[in-house]
N, C-alpha and C. Protein backbone atom coordinates (compact mmCIF):
# COMPACT_ATOMS: atom_id res chain seq x y z
N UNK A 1 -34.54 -93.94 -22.40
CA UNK A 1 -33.97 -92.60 -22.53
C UNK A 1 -32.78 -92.50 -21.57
N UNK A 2 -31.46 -92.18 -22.19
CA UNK A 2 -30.35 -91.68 -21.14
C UNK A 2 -30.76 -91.25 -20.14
N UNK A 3 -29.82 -90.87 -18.98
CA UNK A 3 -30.29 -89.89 -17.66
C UNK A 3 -29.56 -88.83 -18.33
N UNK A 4 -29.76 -87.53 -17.56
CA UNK A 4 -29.10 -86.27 -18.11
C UNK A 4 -27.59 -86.27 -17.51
N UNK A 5 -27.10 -85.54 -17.64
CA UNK A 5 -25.42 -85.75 -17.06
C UNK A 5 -25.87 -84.81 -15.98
N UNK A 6 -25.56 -85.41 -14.89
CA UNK A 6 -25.57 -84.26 -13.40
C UNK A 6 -23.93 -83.35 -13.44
N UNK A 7 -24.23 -82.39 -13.26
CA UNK A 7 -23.59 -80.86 -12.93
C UNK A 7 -23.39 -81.10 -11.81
N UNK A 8 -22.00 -80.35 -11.17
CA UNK A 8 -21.55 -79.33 -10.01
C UNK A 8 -22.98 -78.65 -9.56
N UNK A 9 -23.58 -77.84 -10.42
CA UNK A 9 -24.09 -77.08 -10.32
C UNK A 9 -25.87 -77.77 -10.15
N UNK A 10 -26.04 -78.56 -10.57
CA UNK A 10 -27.03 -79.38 -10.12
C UNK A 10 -26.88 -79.82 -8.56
N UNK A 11 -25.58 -80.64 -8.86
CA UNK A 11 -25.41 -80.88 -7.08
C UNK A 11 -26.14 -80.11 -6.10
N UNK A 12 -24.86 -78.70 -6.33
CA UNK A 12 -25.36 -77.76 -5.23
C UNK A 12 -26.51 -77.23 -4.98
N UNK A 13 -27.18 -76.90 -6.23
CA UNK A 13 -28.66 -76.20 -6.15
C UNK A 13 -29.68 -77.53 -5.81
N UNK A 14 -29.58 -78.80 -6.08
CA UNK A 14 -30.64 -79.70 -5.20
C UNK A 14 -29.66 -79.62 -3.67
N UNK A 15 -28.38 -79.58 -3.46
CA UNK A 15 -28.27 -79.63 -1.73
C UNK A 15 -29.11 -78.24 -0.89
N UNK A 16 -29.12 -77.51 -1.83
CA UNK A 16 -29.28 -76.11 -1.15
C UNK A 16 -30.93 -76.17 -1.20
N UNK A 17 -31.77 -76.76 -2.24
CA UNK A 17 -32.79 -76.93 -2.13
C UNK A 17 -33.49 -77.40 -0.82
N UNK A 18 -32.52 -78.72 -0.73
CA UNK A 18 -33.27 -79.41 0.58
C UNK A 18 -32.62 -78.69 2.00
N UNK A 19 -31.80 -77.90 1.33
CA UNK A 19 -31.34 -77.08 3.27
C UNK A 19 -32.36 -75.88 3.63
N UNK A 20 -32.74 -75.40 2.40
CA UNK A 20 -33.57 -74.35 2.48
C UNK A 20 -34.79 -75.06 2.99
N UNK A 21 -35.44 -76.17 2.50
CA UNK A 21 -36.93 -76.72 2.56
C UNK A 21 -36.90 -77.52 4.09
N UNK A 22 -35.52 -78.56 4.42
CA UNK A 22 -35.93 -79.95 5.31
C UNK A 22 -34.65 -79.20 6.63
N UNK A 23 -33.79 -78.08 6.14
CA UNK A 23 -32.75 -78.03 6.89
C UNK A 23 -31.42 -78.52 6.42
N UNK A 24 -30.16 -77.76 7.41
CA UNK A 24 -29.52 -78.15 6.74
C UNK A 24 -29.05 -79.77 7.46
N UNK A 25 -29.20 -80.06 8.21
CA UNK A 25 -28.73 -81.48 8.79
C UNK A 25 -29.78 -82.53 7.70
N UNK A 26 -30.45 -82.17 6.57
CA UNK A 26 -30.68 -83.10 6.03
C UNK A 26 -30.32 -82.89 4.66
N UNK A 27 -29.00 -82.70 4.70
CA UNK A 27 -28.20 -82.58 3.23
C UNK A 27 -27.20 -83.74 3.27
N UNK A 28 -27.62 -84.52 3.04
CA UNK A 28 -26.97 -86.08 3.08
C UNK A 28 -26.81 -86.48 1.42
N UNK A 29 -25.79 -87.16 1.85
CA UNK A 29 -25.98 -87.69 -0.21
C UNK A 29 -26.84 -88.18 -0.45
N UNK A 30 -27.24 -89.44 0.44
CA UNK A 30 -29.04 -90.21 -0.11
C UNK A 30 -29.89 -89.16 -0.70
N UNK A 31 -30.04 -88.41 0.08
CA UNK A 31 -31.13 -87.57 -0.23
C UNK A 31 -30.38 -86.59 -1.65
N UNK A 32 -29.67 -85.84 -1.59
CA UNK A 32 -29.55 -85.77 -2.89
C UNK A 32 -29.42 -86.42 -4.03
N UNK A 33 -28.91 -88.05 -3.68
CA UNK A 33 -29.12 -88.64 -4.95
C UNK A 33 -30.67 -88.67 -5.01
N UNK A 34 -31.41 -89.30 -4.26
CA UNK A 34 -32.38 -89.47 -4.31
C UNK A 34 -32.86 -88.29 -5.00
N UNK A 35 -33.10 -87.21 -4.95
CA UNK A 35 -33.40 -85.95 -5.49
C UNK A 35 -33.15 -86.17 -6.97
N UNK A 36 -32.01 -86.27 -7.17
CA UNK A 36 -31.60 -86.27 -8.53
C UNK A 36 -31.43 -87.56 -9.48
N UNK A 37 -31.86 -88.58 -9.07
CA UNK A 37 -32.64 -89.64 -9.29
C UNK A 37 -30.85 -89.97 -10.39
N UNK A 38 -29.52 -90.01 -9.36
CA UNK A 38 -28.20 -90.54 -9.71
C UNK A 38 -27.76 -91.57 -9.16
N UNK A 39 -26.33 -91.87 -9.45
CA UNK A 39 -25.91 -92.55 -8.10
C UNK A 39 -24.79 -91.53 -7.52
N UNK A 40 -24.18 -92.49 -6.40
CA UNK A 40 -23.39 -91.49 -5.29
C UNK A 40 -22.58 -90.89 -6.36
N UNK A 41 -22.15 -91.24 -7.27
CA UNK A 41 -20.75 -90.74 -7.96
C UNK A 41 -20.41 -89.52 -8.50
N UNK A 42 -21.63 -89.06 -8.80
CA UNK A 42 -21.81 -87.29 -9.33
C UNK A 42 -21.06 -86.86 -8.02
N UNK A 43 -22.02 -87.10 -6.59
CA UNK A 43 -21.68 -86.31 -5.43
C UNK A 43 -20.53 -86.67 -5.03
N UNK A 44 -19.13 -87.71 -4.92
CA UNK A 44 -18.45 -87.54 -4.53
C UNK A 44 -17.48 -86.99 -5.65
N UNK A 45 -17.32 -87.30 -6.75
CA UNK A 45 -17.09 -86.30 -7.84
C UNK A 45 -17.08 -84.68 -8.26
N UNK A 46 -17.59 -84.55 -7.63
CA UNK A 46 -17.89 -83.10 -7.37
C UNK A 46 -17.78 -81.98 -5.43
N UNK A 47 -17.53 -82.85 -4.99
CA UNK A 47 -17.80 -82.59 -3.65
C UNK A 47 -16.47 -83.24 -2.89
N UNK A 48 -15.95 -82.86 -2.53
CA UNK A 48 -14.60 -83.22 -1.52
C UNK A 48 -15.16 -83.78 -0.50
N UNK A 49 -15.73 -83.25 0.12
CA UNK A 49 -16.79 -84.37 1.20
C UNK A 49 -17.52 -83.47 1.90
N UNK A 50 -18.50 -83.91 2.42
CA UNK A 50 -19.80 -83.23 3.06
C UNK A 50 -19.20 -81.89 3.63
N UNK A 51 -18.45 -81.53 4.52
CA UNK A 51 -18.28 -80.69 5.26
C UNK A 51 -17.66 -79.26 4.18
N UNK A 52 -17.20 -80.13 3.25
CA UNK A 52 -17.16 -78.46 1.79
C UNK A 52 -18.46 -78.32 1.41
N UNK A 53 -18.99 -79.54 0.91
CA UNK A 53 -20.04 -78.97 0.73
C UNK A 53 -21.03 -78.17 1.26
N UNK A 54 -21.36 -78.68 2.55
CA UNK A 54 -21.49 -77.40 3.86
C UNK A 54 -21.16 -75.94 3.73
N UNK A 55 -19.98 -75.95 4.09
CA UNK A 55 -19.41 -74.67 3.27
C UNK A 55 -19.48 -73.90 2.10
N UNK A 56 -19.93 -74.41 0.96
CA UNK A 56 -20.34 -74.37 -0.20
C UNK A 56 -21.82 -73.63 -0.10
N UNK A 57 -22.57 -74.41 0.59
CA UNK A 57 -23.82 -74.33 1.20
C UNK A 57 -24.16 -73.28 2.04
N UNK A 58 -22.92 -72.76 2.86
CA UNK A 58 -23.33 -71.42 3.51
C UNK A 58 -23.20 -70.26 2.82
N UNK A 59 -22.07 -70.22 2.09
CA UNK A 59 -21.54 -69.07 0.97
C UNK A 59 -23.16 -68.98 0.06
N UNK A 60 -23.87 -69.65 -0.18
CA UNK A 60 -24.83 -69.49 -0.86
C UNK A 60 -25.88 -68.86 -0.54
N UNK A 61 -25.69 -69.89 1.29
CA UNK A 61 -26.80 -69.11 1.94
C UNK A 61 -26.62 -67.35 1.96
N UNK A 62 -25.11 -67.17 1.81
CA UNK A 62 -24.88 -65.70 2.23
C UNK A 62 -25.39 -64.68 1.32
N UNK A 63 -24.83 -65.58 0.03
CA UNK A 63 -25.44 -64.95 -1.12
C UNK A 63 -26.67 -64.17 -1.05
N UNK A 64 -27.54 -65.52 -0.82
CA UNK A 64 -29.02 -65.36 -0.78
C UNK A 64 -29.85 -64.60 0.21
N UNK A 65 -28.78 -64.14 1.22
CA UNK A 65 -28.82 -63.45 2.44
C UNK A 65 -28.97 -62.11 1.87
N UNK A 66 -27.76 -61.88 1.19
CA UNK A 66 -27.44 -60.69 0.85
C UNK A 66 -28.95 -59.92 -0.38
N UNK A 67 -28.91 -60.88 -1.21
CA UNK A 67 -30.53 -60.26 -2.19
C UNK A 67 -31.57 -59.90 -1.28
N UNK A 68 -31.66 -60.89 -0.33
CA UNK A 68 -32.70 -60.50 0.37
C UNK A 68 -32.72 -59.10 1.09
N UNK A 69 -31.75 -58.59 1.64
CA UNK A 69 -31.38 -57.81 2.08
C UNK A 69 -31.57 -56.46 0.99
N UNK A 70 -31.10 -56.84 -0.22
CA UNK A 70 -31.08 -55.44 -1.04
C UNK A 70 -32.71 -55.51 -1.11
N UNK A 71 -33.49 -55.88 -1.25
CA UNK A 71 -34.77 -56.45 -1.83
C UNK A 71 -35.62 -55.20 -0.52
N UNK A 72 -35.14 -56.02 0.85
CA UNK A 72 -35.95 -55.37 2.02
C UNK A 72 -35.49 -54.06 3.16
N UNK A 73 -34.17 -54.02 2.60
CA UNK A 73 -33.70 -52.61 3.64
C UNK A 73 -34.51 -51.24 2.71
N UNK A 74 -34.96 -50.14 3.32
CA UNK A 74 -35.26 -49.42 2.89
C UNK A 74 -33.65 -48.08 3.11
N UNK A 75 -33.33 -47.50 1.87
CA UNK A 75 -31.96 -46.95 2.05
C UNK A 75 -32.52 -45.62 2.90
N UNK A 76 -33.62 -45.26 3.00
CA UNK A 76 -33.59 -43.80 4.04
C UNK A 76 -33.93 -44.24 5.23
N UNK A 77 -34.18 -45.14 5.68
CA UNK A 77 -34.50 -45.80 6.68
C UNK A 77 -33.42 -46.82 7.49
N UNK A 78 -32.44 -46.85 6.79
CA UNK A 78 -31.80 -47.90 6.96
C UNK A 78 -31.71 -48.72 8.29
N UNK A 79 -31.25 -47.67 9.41
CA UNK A 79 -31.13 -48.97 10.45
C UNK A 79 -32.03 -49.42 10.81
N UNK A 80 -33.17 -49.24 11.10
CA UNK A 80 -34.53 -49.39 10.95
C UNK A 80 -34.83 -50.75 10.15
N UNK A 81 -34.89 -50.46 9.04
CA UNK A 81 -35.32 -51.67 7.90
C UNK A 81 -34.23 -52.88 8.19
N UNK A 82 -33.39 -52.54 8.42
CA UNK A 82 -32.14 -53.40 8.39
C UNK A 82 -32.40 -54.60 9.74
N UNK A 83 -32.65 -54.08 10.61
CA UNK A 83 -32.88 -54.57 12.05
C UNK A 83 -34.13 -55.71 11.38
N UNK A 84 -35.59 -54.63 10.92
CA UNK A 84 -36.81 -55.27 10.48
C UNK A 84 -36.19 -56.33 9.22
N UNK A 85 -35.43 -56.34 8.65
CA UNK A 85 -35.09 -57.36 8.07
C UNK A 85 -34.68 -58.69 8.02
N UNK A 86 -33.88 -58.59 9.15
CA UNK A 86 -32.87 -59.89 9.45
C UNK A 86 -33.96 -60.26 10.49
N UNK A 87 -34.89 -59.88 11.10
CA UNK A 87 -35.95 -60.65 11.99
C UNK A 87 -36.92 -61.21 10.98
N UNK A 88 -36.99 -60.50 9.51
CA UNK A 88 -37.88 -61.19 8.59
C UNK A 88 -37.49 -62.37 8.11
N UNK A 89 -36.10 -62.41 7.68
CA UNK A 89 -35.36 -63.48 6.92
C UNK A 89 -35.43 -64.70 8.48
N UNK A 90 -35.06 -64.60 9.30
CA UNK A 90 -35.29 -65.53 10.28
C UNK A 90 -36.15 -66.03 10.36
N UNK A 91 -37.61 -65.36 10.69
CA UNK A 91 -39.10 -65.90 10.03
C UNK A 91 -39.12 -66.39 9.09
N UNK A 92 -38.82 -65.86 7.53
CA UNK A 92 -39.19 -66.49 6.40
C UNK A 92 -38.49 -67.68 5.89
N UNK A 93 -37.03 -67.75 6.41
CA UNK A 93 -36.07 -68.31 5.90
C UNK A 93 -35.44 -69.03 7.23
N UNK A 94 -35.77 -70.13 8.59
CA UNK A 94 -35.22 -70.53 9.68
C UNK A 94 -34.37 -71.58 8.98
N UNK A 95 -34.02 -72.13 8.03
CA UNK A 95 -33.50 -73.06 7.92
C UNK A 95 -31.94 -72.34 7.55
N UNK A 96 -32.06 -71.20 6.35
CA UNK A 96 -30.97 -70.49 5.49
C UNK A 96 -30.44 -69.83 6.79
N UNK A 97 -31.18 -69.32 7.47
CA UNK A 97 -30.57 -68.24 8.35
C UNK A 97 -29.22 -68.93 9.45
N UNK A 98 -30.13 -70.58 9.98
CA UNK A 98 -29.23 -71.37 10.71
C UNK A 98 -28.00 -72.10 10.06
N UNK A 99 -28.13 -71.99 8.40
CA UNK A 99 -27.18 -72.38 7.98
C UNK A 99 -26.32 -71.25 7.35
N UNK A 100 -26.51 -69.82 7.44
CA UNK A 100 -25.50 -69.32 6.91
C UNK A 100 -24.90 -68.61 8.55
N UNK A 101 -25.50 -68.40 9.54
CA UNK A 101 -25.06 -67.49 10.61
C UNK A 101 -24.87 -68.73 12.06
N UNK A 102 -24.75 -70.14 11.59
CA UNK A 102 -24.12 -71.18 12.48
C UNK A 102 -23.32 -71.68 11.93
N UNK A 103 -22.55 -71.07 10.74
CA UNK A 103 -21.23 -71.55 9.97
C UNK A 103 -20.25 -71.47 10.99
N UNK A 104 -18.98 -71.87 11.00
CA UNK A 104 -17.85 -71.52 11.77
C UNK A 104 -17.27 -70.82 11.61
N UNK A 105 -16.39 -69.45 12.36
CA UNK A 105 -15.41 -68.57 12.11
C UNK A 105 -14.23 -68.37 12.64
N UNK A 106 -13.74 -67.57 11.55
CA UNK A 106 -12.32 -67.52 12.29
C UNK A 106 -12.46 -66.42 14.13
N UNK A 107 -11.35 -67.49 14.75
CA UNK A 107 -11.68 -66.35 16.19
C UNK A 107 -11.64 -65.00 15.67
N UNK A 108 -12.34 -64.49 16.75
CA UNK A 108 -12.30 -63.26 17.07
C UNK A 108 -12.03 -62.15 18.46
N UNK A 109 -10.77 -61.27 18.66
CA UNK A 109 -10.34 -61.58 19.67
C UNK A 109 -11.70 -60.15 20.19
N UNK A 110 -12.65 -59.95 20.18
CA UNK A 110 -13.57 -59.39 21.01
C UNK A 110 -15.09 -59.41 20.57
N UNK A 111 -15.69 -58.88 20.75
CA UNK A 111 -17.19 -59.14 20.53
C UNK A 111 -17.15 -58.01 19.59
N UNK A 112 -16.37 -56.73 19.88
CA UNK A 112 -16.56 -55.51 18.63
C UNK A 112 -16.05 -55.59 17.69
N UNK A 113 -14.97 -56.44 17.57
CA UNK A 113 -14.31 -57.05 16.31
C UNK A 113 -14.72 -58.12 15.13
N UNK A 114 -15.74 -58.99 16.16
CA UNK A 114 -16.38 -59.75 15.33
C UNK A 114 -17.88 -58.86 14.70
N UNK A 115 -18.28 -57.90 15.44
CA UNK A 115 -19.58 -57.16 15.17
C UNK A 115 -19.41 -56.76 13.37
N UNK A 116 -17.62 -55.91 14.04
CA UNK A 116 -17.06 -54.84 13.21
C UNK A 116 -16.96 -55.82 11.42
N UNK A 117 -16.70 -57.26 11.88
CA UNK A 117 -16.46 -57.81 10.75
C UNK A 117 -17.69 -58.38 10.24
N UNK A 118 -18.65 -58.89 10.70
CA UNK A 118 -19.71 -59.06 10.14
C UNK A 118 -20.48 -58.44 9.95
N UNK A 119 -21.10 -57.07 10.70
CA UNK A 119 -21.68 -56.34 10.37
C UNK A 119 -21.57 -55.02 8.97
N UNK A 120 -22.47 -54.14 8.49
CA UNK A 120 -22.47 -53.12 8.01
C UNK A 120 -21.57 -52.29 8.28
N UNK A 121 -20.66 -51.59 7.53
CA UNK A 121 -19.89 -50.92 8.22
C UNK A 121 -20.76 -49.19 8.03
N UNK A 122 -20.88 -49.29 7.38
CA UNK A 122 -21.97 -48.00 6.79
C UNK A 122 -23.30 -47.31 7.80
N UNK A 123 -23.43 -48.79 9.05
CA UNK A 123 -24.40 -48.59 9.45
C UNK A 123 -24.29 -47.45 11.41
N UNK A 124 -22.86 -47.58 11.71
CA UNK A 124 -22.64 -46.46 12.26
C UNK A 124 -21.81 -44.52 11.59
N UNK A 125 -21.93 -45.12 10.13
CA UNK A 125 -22.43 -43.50 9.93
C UNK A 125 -23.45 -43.12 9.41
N UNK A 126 -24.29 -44.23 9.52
CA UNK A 126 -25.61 -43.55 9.37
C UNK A 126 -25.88 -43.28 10.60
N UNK A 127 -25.70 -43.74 11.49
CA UNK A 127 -26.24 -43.27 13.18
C UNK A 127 -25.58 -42.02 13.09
N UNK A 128 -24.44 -42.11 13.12
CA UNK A 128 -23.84 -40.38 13.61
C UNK A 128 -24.46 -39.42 12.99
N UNK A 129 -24.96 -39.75 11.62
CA UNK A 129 -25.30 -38.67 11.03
C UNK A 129 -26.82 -38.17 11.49
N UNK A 130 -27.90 -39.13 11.37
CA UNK A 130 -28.96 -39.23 11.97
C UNK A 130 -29.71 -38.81 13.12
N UNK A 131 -28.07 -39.28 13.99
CA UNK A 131 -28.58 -39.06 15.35
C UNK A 131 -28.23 -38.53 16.33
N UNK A 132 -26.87 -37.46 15.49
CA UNK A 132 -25.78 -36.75 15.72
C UNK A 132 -25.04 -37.67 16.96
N UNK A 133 -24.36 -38.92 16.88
CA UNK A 133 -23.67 -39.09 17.83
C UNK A 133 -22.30 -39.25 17.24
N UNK A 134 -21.59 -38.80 18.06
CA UNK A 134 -20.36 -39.18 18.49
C UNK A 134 -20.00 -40.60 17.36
N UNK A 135 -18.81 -40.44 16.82
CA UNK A 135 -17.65 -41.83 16.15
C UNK A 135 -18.29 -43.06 17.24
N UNK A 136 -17.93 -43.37 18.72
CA UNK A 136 -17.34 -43.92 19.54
C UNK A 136 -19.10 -44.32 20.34
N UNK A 137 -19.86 -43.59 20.23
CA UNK A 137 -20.90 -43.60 20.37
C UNK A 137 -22.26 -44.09 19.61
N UNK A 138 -21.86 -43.77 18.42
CA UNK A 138 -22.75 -44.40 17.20
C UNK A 138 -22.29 -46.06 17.05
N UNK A 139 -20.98 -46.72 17.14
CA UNK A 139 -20.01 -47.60 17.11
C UNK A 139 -20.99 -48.45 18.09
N UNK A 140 -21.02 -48.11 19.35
CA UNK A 140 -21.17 -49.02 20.29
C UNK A 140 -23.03 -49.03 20.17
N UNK A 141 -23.78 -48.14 20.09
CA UNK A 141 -25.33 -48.45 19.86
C UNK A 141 -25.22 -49.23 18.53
N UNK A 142 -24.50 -49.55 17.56
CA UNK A 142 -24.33 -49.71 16.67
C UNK A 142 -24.16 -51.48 16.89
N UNK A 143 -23.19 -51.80 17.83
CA UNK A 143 -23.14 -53.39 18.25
C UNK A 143 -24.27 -53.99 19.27
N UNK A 144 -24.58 -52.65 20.53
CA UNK A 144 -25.35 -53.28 20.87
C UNK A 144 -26.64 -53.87 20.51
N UNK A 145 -27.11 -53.14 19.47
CA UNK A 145 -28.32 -53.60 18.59
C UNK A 145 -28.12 -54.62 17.80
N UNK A 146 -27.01 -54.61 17.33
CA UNK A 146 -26.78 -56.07 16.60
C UNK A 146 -26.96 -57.07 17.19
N UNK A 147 -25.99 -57.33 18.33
CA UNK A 147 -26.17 -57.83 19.36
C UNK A 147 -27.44 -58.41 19.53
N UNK A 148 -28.41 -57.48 19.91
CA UNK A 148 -29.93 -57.85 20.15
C UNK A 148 -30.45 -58.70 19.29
N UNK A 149 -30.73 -57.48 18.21
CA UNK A 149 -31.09 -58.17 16.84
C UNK A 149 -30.69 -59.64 16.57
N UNK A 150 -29.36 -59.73 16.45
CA UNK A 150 -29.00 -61.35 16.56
C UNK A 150 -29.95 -62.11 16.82
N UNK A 151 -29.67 -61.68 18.25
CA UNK A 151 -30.13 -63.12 19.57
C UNK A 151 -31.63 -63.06 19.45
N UNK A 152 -32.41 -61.97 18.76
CA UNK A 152 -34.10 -62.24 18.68
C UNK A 152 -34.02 -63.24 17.35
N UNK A 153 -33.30 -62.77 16.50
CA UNK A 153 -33.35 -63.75 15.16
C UNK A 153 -33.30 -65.02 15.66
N UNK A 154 -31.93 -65.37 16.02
CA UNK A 154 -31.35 -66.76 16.56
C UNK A 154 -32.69 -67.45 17.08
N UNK A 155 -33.33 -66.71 18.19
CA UNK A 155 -34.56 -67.30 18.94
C UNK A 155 -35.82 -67.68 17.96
N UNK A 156 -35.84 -66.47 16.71
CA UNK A 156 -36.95 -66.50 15.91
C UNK A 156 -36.70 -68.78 14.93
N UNK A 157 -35.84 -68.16 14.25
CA UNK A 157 -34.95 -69.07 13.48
C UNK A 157 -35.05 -70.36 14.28
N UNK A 158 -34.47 -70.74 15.93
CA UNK A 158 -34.51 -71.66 16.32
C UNK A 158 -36.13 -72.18 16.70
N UNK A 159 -36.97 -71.29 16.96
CA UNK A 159 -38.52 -71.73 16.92
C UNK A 159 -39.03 -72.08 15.86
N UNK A 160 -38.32 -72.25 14.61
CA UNK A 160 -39.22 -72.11 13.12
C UNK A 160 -39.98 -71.26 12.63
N UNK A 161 -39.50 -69.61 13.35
CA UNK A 161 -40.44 -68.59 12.84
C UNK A 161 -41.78 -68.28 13.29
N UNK A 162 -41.71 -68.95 14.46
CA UNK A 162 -43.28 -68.75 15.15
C UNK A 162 -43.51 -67.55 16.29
N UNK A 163 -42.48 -67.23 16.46
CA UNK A 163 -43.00 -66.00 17.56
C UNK A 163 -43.58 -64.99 17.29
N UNK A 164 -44.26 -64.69 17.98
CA UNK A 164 -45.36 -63.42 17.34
C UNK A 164 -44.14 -61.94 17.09
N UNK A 165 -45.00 -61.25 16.21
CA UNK A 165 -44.36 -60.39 15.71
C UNK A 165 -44.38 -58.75 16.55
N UNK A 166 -45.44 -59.14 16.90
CA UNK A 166 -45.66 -57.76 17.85
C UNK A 166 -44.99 -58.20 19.46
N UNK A 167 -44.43 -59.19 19.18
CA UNK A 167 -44.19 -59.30 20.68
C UNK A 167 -41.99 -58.90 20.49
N UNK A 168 -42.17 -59.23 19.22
CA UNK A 168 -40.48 -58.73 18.84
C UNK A 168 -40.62 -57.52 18.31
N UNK A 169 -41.21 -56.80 18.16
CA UNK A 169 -41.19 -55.37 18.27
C UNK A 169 -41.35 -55.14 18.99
N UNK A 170 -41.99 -55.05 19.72
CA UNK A 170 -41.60 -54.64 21.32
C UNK A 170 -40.64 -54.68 21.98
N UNK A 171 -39.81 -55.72 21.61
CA UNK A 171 -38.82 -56.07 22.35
C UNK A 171 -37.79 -55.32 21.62
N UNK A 172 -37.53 -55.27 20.81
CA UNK A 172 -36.84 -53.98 19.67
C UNK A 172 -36.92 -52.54 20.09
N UNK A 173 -37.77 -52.36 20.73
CA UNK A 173 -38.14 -51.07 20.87
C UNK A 173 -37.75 -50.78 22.08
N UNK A 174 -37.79 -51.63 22.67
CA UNK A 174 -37.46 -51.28 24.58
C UNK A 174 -35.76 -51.71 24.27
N UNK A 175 -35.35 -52.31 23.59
CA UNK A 175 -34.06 -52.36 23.67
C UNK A 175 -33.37 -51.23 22.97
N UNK A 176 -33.86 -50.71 21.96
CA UNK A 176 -33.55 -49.02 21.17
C UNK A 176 -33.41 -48.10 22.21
N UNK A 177 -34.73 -47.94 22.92
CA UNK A 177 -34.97 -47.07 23.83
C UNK A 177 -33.60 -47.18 25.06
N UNK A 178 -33.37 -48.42 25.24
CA UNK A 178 -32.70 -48.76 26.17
C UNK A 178 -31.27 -48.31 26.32
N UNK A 179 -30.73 -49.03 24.73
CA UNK A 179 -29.80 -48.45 24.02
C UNK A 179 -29.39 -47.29 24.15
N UNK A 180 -30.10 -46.62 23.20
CA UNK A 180 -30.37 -44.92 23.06
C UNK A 180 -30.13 -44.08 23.79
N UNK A 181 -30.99 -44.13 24.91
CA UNK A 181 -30.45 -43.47 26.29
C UNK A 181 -28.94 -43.19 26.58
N UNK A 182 -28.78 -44.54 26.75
CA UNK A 182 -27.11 -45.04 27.06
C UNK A 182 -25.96 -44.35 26.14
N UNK A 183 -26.98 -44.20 25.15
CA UNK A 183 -25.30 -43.52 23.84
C UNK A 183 -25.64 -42.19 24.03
N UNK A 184 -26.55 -41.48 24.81
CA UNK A 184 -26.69 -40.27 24.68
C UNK A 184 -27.49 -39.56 23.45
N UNK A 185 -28.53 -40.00 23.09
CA UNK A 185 -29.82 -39.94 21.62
C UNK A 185 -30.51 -39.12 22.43
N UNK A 186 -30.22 -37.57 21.55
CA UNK A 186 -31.80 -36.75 22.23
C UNK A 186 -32.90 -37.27 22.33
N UNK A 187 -33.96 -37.05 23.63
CA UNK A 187 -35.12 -37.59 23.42
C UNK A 187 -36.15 -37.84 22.42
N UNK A 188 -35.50 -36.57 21.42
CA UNK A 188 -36.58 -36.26 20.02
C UNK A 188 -36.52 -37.59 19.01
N UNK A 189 -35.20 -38.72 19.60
CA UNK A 189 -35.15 -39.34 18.47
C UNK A 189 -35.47 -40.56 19.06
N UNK A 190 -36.05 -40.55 20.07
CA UNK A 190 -36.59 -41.63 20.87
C UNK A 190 -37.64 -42.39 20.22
N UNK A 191 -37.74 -43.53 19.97
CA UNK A 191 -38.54 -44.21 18.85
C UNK A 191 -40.21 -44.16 19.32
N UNK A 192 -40.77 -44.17 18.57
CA UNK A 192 -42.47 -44.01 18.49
C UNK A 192 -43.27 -45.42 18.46
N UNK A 193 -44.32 -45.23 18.65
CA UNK A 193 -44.87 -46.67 18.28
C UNK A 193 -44.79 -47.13 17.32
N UNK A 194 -44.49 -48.61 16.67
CA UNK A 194 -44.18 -48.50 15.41
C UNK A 194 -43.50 -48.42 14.74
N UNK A 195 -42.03 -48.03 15.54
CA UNK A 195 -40.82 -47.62 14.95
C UNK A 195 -40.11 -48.57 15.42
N UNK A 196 -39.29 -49.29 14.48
CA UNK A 196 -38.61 -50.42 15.12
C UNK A 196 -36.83 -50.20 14.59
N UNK A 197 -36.04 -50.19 15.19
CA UNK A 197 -34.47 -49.43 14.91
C UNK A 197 -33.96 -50.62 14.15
């Protein structure tokens, strides 16, 4: 029996397979041929060379970032769910997460500029509105949580998803609280047990 004709699109979805399952440092051609039971020639045929494909590979991850995201933010809840989200996808997903948010970027000449560009933009007027703060005020609780959020993911993601969960809510919570204060958040909106920003 012939072999089937390998696809572009085969390519990518067995590379992305094994970045999602083994990581992405094991997206090698062997292993995708091997996968797809070809020889090298599909993959250099289709692929300019590893490091697009990489790239190729993160855009996907982003993709796949992004469903997840519509799937688990709750829209009345948002910053809330949003925060509880990207600590889920880090857990559920350490391999996607290190390969779409350890891609390379263009500089950025400050830390609020890069926030401003990767982040939600939607997600400091939901603070103002919420939490009556201030443009300039909602903005900056707005990075510093990202901020946080990040660096618990990053930590989650680089452990393989093993840190306990109640121990990052907690840590969510004292950093809200922490936050909060600082931007000037009436006490009434001071988070509860349970409540994770």
């Amino acid at each position: 029996m012939p072999r089937q004709r390998i696809t572009r699109q085969m390519v990518l979805e067995t590379a992305f397979a094994i970045a999602r399952e083994q990581g992405p440092e094991q997206v090698l051609v062997k292993n995708i041929v091997q996968r797809l039971d070809c020889s090298v020639q599909p993959i250099y045929s289709y692929c300019e060379n590893m490091d697009a494909l990489r790239r190729d590979l993160a855009q996907m991850a982003g993709e796949f970032l992004g469903r997840y995201l519509a799937e688990h933010v709750e829209p009345a809840d948002l910053f809330r769910s949003t925060g509880e989200a990207y600590l889920r996808f880090a857990r559920e997903e350490p391999h996607l997460f290190r390969l779409y948010f350890f891609r390379g970027r263009d500089p950025a000449p400050s830390l609020e500029a890069l926030c401003a560009r990767e982040s939600n933009p939607a997600m400091a007027d939901c603070l103002q509105k919420t939490l009556g703060l201030g443009p300039t005020a909602a903005r900056t609780l707005h990075r510093h949580m990202t901020i946080y959020t990040m660096g618990l993911a990053f930590l989650l993601a680089a452990s393989g998803g093993t840190l306990p969960p109640e121990e990052l809510q907690c840590q969510m919570e004292a950093a809200y609280a922490a936050f909060s204060a600082q931007a000037g958040v009436p006490p009434a909106h001071t988070p509860q047990k349970g409540d994770l920003p």
